[in-house]
N, C-alpha and C. Protein backbone atom coordinates (compact mmCIF):
# COMPACT_ATOMS: atom_id res chain seq x y z
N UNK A 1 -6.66 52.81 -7.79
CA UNK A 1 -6.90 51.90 -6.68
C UNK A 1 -6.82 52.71 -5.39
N UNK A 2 -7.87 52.53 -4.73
CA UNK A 2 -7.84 53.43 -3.36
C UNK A 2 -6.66 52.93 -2.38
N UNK A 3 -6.44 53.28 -1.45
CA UNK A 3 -5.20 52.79 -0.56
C UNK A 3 -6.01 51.61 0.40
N UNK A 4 -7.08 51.94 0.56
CA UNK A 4 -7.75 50.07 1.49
C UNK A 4 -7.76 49.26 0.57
N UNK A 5 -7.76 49.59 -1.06
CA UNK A 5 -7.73 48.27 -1.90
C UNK A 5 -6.54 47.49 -1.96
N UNK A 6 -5.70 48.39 -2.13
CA UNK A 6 -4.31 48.00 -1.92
C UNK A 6 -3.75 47.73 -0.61
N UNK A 7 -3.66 47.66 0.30
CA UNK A 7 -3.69 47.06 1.41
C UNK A 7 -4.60 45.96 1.60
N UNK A 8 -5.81 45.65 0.87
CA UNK A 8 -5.72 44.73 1.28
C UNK A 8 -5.46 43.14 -0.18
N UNK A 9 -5.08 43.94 -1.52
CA UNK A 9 -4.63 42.93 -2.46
C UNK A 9 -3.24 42.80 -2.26
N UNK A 10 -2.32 43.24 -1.07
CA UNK A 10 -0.98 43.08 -0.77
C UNK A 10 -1.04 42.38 0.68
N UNK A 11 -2.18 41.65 0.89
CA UNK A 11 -2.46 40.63 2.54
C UNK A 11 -1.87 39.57 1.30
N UNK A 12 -1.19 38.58 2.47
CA UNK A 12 -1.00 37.36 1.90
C UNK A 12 -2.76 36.51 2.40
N UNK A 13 -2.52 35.43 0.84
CA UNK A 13 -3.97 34.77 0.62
C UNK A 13 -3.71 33.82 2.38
N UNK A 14 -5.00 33.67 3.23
CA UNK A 14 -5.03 33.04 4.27
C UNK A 14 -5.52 31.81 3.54
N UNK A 15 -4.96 30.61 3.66
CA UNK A 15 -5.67 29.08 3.19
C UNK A 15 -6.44 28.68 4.50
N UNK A 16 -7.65 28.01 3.79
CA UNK A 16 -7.84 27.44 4.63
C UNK A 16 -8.04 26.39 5.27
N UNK A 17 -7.35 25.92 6.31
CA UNK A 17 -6.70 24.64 7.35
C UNK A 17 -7.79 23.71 6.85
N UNK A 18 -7.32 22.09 6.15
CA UNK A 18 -7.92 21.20 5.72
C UNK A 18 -7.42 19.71 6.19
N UNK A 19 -7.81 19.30 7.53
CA UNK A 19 -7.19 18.06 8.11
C UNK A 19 -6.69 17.19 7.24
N UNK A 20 -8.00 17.29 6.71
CA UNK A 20 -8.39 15.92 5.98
C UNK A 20 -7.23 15.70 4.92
N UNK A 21 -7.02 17.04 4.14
CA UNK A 21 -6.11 17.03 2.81
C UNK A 21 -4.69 16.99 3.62
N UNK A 22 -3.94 17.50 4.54
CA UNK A 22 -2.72 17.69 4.97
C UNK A 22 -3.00 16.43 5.94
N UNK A 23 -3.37 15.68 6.36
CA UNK A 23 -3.15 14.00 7.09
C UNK A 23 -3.13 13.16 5.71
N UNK A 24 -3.79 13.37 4.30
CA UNK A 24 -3.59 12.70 3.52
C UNK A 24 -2.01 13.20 2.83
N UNK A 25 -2.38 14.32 3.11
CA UNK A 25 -0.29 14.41 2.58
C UNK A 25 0.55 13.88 2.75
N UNK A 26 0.41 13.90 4.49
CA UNK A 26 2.05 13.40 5.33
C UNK A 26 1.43 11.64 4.90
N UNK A 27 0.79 11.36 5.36
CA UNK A 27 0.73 9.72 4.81
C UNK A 27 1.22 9.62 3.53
N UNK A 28 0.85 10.18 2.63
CA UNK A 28 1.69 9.67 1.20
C UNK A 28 2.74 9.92 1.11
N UNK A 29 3.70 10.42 1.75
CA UNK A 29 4.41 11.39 1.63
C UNK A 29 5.82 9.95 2.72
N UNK A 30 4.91 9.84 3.78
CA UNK A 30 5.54 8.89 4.63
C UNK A 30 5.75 7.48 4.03
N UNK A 31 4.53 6.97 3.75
CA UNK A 31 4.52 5.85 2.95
C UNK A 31 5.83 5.83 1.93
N UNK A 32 6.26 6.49 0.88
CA UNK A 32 7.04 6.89 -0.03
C UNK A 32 8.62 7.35 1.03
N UNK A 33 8.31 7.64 1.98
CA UNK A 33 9.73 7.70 2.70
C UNK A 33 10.18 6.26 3.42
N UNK A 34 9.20 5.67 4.01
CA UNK A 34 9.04 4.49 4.74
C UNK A 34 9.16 3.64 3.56
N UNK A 35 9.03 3.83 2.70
CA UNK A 35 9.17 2.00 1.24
C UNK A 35 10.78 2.59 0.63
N UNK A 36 11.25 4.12 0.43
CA UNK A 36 12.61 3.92 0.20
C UNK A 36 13.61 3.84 0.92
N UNK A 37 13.55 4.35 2.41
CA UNK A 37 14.44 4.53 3.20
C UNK A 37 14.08 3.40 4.29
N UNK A 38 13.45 3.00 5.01
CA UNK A 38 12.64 2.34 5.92
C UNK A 38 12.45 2.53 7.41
N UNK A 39 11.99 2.62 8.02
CA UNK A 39 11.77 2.85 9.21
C UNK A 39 12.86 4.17 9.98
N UNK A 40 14.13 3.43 9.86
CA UNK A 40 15.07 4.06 10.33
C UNK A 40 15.71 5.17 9.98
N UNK A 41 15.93 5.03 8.54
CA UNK A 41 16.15 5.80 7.56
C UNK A 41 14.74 6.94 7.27
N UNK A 42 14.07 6.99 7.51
CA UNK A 42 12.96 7.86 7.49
C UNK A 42 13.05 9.09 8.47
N UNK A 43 12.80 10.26 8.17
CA UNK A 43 13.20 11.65 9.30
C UNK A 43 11.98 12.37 8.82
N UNK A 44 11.57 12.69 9.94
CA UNK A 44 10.21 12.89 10.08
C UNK A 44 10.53 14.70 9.32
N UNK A 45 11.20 15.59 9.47
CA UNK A 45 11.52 16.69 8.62
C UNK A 45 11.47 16.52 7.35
N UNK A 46 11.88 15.48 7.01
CA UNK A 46 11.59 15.30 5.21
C UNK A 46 10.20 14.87 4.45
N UNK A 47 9.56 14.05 5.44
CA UNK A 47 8.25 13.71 5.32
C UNK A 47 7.28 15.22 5.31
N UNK A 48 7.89 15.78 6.27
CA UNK A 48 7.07 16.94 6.68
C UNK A 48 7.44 17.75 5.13
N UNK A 49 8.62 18.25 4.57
CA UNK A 49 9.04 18.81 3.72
C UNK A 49 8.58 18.36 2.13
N UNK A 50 8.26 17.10 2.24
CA UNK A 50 7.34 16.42 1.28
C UNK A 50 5.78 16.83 0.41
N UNK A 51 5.47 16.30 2.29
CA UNK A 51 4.12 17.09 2.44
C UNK A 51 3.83 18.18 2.25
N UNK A 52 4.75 19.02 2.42
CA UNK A 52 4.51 20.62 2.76
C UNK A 52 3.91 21.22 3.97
N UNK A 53 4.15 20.64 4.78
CA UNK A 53 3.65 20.80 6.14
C UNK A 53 4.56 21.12 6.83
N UNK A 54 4.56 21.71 8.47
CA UNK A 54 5.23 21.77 9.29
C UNK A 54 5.69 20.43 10.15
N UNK A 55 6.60 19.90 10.13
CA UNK A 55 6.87 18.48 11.12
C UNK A 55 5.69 18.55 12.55
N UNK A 56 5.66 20.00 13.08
CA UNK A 56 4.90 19.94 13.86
C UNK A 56 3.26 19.09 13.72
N UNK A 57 3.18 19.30 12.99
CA UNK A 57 1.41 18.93 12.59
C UNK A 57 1.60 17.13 12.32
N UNK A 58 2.80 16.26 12.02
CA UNK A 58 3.11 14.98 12.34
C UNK A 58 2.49 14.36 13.50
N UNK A 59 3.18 15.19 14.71
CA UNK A 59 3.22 15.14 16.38
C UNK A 59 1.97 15.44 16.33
N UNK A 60 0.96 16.29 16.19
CA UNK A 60 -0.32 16.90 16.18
C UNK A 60 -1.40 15.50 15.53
N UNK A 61 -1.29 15.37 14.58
CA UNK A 61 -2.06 14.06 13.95
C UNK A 61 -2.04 12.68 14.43
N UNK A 62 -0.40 12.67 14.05
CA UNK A 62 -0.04 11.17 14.24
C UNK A 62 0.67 10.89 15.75
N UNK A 63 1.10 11.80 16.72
CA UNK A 63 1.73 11.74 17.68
C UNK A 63 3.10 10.87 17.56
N UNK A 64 3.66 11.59 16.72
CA UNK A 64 5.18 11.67 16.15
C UNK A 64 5.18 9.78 15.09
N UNK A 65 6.41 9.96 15.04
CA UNK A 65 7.07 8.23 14.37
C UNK A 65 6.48 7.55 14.00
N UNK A 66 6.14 6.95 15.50
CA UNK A 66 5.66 5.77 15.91
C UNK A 66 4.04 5.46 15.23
N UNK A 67 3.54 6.22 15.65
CA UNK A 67 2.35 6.92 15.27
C UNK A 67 2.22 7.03 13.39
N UNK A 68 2.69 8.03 12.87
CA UNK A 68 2.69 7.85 11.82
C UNK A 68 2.97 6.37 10.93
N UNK A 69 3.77 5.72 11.53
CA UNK A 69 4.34 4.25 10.98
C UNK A 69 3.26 3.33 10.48
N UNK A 70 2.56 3.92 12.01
CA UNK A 70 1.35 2.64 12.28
C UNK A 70 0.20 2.74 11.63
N UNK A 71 -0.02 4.37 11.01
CA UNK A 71 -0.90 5.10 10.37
C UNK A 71 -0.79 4.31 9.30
N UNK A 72 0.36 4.57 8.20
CA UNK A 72 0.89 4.48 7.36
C UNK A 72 0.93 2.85 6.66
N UNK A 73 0.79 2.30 8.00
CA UNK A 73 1.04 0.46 7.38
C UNK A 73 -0.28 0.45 7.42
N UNK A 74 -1.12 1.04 8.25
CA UNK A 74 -2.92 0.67 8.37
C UNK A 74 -3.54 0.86 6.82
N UNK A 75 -2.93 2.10 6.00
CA UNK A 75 -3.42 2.58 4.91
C UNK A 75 -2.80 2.08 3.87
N UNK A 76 -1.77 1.13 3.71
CA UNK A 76 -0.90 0.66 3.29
C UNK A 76 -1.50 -0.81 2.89
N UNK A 77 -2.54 -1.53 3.35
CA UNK A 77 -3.01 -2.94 3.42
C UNK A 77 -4.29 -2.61 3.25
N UNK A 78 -5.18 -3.08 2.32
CA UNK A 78 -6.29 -2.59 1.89
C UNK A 78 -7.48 -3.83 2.29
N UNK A 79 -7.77 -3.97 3.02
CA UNK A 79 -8.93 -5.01 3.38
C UNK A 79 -9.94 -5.36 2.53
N UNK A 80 -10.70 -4.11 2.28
CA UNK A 80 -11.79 -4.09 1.31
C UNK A 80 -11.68 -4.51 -0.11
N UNK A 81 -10.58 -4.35 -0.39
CA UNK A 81 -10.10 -4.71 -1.75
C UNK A 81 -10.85 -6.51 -2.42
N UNK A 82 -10.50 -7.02 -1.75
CA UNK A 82 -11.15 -8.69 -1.58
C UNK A 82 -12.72 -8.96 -1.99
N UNK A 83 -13.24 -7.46 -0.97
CA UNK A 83 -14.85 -7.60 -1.31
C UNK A 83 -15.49 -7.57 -2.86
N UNK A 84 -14.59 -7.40 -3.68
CA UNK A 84 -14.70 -6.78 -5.01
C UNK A 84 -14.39 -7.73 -5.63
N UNK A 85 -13.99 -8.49 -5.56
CA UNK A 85 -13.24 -9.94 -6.24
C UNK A 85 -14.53 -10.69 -6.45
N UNK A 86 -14.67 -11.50 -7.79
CA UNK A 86 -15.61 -11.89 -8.17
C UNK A 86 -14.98 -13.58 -8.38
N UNK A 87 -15.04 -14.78 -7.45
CA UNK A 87 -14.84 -15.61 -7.34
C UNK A 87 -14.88 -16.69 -8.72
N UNK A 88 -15.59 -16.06 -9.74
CA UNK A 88 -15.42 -16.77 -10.72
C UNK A 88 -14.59 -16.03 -12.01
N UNK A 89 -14.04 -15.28 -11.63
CA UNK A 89 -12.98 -14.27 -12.61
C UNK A 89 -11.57 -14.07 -12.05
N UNK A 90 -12.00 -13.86 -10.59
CA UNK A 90 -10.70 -12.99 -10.32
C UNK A 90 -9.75 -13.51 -10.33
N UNK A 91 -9.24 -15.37 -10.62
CA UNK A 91 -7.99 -15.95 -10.75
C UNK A 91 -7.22 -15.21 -12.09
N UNK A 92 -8.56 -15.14 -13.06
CA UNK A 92 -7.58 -14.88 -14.45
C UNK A 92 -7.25 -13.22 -14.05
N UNK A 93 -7.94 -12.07 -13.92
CA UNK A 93 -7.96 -10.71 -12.97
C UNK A 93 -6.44 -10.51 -12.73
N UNK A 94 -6.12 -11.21 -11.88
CA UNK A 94 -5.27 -11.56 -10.72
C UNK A 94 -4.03 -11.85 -11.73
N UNK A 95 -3.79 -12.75 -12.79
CA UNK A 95 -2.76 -13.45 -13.41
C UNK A 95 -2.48 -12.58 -14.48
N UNK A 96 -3.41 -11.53 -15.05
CA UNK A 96 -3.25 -10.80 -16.04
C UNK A 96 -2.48 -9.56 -15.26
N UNK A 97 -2.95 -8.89 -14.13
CA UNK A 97 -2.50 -7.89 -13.23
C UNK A 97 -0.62 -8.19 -13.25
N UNK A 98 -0.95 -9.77 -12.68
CA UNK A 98 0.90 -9.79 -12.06
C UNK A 98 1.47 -10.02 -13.63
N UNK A 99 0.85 -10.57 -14.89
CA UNK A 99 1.55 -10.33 -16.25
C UNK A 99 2.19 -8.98 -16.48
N UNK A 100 1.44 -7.89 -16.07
CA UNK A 100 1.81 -6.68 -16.26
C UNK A 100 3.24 -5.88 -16.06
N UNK A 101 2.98 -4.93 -16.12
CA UNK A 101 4.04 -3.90 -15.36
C UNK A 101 3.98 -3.56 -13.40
N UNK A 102 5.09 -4.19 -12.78
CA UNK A 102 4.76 -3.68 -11.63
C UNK A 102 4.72 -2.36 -11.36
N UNK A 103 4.81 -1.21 -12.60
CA UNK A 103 4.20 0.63 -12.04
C UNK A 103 3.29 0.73 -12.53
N UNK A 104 1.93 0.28 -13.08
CA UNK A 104 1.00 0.46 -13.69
C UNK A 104 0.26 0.96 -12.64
N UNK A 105 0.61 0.93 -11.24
CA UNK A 105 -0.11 1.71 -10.17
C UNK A 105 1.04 2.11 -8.88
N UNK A 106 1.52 2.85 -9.62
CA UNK A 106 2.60 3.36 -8.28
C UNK A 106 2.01 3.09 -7.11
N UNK A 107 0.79 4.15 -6.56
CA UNK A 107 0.52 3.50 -5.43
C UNK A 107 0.80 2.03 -4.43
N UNK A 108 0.12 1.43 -5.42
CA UNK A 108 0.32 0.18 -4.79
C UNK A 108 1.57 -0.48 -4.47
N UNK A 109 2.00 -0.01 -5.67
CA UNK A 109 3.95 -0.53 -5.60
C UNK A 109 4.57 0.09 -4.35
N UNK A 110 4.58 1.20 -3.88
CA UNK A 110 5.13 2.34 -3.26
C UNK A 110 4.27 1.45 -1.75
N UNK A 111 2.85 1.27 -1.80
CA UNK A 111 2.69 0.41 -0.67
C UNK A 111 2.99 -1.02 -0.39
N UNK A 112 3.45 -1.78 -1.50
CA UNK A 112 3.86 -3.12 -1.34
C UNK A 112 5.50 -2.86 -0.79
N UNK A 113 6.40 -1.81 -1.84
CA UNK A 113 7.68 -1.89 -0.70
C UNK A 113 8.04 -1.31 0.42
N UNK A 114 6.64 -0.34 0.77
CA UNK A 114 6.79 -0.07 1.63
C UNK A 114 6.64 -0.96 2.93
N UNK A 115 6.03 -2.64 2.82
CA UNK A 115 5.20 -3.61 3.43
C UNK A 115 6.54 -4.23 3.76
N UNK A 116 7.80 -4.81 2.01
CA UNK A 116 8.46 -5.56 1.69
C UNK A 116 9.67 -5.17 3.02
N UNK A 117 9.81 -3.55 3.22
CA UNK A 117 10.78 -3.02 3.62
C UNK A 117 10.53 -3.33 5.17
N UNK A 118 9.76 -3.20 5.58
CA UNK A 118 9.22 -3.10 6.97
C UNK A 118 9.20 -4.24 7.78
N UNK A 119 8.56 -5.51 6.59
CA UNK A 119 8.84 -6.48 7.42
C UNK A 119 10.30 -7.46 7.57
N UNK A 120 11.26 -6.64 7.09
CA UNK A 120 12.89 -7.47 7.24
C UNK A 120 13.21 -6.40 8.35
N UNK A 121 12.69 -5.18 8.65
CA UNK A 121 13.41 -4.73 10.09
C UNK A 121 12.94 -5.23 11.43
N UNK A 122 14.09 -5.39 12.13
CA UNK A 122 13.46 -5.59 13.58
C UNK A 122 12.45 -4.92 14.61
N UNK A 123 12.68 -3.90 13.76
CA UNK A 123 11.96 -2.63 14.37
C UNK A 123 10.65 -2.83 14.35
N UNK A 124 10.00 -3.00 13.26
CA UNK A 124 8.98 -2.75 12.32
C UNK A 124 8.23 -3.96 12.17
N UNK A 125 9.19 -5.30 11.89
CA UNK A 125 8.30 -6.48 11.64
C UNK A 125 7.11 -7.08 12.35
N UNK A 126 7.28 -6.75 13.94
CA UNK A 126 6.44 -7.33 14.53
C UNK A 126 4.33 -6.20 14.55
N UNK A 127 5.50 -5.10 13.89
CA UNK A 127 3.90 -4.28 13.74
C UNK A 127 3.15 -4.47 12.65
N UNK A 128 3.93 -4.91 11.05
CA UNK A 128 3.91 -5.78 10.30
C UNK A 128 2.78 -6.95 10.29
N UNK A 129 3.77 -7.84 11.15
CA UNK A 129 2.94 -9.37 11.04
C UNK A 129 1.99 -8.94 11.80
N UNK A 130 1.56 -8.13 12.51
CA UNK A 130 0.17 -7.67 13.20
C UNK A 130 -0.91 -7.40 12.32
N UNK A 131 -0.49 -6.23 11.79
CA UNK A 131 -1.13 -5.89 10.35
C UNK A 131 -1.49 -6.68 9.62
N UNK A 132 -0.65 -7.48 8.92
CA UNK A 132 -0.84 -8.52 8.10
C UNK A 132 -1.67 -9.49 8.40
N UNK A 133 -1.85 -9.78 9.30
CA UNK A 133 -2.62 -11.12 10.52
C UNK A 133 -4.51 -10.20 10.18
N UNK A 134 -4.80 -8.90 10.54
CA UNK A 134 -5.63 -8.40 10.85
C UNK A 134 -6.41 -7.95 9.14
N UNK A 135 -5.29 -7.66 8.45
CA UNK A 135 -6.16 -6.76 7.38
C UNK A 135 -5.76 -7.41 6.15
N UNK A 136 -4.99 -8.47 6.17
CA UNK A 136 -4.81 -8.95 4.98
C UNK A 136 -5.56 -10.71 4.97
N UNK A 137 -4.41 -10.75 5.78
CA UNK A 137 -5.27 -12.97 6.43
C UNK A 137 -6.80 -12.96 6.70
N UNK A 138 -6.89 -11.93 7.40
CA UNK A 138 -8.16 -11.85 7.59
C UNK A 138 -9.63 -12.15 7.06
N UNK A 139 -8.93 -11.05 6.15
CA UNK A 139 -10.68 -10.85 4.98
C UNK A 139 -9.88 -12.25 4.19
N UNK A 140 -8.43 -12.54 3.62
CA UNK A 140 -8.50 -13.66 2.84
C UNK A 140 -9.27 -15.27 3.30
N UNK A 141 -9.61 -15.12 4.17
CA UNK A 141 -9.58 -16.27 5.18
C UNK A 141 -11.53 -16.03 4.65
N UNK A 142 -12.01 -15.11 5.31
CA UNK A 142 -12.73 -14.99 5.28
C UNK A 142 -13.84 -15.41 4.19
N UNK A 143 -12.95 -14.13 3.00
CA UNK A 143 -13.52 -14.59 1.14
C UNK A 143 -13.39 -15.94 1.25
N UNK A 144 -12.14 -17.30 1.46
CA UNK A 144 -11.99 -17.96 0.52
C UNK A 144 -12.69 -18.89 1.12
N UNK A 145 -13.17 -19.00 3.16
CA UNK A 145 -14.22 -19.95 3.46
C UNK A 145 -14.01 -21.40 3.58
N UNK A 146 -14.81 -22.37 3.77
CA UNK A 146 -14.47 -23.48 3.65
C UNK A 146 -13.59 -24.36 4.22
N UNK A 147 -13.38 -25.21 3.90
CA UNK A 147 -12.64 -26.58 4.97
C UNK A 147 -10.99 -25.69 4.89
N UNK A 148 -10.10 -26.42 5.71
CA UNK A 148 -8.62 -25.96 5.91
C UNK A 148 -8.75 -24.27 6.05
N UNK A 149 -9.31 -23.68 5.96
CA UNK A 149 -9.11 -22.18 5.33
C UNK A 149 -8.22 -21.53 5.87
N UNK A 150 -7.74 -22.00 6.79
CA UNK A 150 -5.99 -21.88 7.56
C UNK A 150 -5.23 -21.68 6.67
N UNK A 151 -4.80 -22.69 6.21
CA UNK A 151 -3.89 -23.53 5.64
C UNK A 151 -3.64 -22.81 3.57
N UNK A 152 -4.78 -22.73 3.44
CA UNK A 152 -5.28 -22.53 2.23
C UNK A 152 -4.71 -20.81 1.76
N UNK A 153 -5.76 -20.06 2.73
CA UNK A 153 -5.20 -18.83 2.68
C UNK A 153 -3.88 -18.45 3.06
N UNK A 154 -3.32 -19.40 3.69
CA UNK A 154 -1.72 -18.75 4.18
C UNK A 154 -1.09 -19.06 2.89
N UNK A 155 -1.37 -20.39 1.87
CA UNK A 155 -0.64 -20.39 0.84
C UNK A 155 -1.27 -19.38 -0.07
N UNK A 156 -2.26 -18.64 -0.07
CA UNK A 156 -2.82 -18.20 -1.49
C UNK A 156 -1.91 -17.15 -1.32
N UNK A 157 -1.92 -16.15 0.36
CA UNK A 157 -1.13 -15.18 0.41
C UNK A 157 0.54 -15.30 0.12
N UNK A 158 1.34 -16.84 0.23
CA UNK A 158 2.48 -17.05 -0.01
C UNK A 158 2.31 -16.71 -1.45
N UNK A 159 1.41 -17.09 -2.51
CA UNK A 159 2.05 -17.18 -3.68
C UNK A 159 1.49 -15.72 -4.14
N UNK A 160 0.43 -15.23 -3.34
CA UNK A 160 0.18 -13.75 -3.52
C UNK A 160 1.45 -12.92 -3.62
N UNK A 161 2.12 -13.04 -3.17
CA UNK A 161 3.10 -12.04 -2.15
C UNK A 161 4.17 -12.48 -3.60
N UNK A 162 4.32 -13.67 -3.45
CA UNK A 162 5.81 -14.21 -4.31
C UNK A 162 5.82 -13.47 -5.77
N UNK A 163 4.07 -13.51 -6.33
CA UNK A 163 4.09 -13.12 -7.58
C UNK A 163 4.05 -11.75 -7.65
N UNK A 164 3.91 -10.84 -6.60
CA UNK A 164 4.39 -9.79 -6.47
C UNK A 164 5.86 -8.85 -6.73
N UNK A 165 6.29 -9.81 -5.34
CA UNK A 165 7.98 -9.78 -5.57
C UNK A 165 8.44 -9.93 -7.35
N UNK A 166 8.15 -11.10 -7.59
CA UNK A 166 8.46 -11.61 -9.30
C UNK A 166 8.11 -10.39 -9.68
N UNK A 167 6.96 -9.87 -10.25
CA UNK A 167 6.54 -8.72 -10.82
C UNK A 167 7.25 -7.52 -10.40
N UNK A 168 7.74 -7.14 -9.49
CA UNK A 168 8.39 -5.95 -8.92
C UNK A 168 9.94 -6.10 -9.19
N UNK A 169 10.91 -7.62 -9.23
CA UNK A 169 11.94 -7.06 -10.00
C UNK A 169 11.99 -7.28 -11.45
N UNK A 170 11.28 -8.35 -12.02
CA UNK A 170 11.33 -8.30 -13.35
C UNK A 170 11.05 -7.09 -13.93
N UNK A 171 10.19 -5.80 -13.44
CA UNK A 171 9.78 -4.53 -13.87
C UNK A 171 9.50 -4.04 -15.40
N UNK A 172 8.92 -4.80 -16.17
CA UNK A 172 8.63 -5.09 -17.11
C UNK A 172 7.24 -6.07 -17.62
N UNK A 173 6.56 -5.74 -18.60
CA UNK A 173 5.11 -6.80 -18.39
C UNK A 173 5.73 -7.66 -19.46
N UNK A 174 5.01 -9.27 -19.01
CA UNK A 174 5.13 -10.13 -19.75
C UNK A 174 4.61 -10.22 -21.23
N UNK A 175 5.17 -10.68 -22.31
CA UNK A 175 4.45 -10.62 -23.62
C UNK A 175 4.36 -12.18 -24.54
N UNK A 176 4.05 -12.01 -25.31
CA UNK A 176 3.83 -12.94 -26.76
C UNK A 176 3.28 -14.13 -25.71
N UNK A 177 3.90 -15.64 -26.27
CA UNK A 177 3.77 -16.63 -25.77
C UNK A 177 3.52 -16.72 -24.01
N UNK A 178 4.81 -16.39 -23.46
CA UNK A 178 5.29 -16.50 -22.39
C UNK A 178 4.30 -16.05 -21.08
N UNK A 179 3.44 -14.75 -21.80
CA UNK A 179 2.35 -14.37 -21.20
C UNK A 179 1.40 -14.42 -21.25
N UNK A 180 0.58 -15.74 -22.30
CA UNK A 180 -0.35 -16.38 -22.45
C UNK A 180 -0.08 -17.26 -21.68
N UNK A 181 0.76 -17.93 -21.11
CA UNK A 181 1.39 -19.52 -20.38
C UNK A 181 1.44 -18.83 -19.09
N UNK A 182 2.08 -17.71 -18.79
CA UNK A 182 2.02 -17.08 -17.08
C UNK A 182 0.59 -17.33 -16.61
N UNK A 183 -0.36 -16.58 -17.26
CA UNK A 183 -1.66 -16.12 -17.19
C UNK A 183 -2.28 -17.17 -16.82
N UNK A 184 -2.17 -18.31 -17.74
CA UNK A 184 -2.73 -19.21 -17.86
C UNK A 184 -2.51 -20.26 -16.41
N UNK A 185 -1.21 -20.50 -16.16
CA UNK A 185 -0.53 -21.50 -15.14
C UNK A 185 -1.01 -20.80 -13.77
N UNK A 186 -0.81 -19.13 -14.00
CA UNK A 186 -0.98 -18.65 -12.92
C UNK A 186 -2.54 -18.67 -11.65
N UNK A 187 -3.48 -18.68 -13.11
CA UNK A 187 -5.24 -18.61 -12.76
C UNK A 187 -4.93 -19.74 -12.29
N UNK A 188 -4.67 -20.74 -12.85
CA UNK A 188 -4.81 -22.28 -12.03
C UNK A 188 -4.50 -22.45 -10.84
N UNK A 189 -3.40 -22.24 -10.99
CA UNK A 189 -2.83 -22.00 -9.15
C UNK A 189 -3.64 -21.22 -8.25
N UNK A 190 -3.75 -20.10 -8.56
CA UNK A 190 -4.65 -19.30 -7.34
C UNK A 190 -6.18 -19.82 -7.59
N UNK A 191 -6.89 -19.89 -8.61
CA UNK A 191 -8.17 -20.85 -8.82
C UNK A 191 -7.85 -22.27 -7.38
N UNK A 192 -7.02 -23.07 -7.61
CA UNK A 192 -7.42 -23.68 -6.99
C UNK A 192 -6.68 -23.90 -5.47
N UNK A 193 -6.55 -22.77 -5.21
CA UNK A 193 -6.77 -22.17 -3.74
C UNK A 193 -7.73 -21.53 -3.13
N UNK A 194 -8.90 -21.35 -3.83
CA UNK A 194 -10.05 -20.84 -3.02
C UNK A 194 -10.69 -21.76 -3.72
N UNK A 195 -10.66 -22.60 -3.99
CA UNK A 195 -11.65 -24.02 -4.13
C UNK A 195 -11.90 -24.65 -2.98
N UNK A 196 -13.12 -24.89 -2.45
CA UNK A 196 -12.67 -25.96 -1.19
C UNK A 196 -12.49 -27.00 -1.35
């Protein structure tokens, strides 16, 4: 090996700088600090240490905390999700999902307590019910249409939310009987909340 070869197979490898992949880091990374610790309990060094990033590049993206929080609950509430729902299925969809296991998609779990956590702080709740108002009520309101649709969607999201919670501490999927009768009771109920 000549001596320029070796000098230069003893450079450390230069990576190269990928917004896109290191802003998707610290968000997952935050999200998962923000649903176990919550708001307060969250230190932006550990997020960073998560990620593998420098804390600096937080301040750089998200313009520190605050910033990231707000990032984090935006990506956290999925709007589009709704558009996909097929009005003549998705009650049973929907009742078979919450039968399940609440880790059959970490993600989502990891973003529901991260939602659960946020909105009991003082800190946090009112950025929360903002969120919630904009990217969740929203499109529900929207999909389900029709007379009351106030009224209607605020309960579909109450029992949305409830059968969540249920599913997240029971932590276990329903079986035999018991989860033919969930499934079943459950489609009905949300079925006839987007009925007009």
């Amino acid at each position: 090996m000549t001596k320029v070869a070796a000098l230069v197979s003893d450079r450390p490898v230069v990576r190269k700088r990928d917004a896109e992949a290191t802003q998707a880091a610290i968000l997952a990374a935050a999200k998962s600090h923000f649903a176990r610790s919550g708001y307060e309990g969250a230190f932006l060094r550990d997020i960073a240490a998560d990620a593998g990033v420098d804390a600096a590049l937080i301040n750089r993206y998200f313009g520190g905390k605050d910033g990231l929080f707000a990032a984090a609950l935006k990506h956290s509430i999925r709007p589009h999700a709704f558009h996909d729902w097929q009005r003549e299925t998705f009650a049973v969809e929907m009742a078979k999902m919450m039968a399940g296991h609440a880790h059959q998609d970490m993600d989502r779990t990891h973003a529901f307590q991260f939602l659960l956590r946020a909105a009991t702080s003082p800190v946090t709740a009112p950025l929360v019910n903002a969120a919630v108002q904009e990217r969740f009520m929203g499109p529900i309101r929207a999909w389900i249409g029709g007379p009351n649709v106030e009224a209607r969607a605020r309960i579909f999201a109450a029992v949305f939310i409830g059968l969540l919670v249920e599913r997240l501490i029971r932590d276990e999927p329903l079986e035999g009987r018991e989860r033919k009768v969930f499934i079943e009771r459950t489609a009905a109920v949300l079925q006839s909340l987007v009925e007009a």
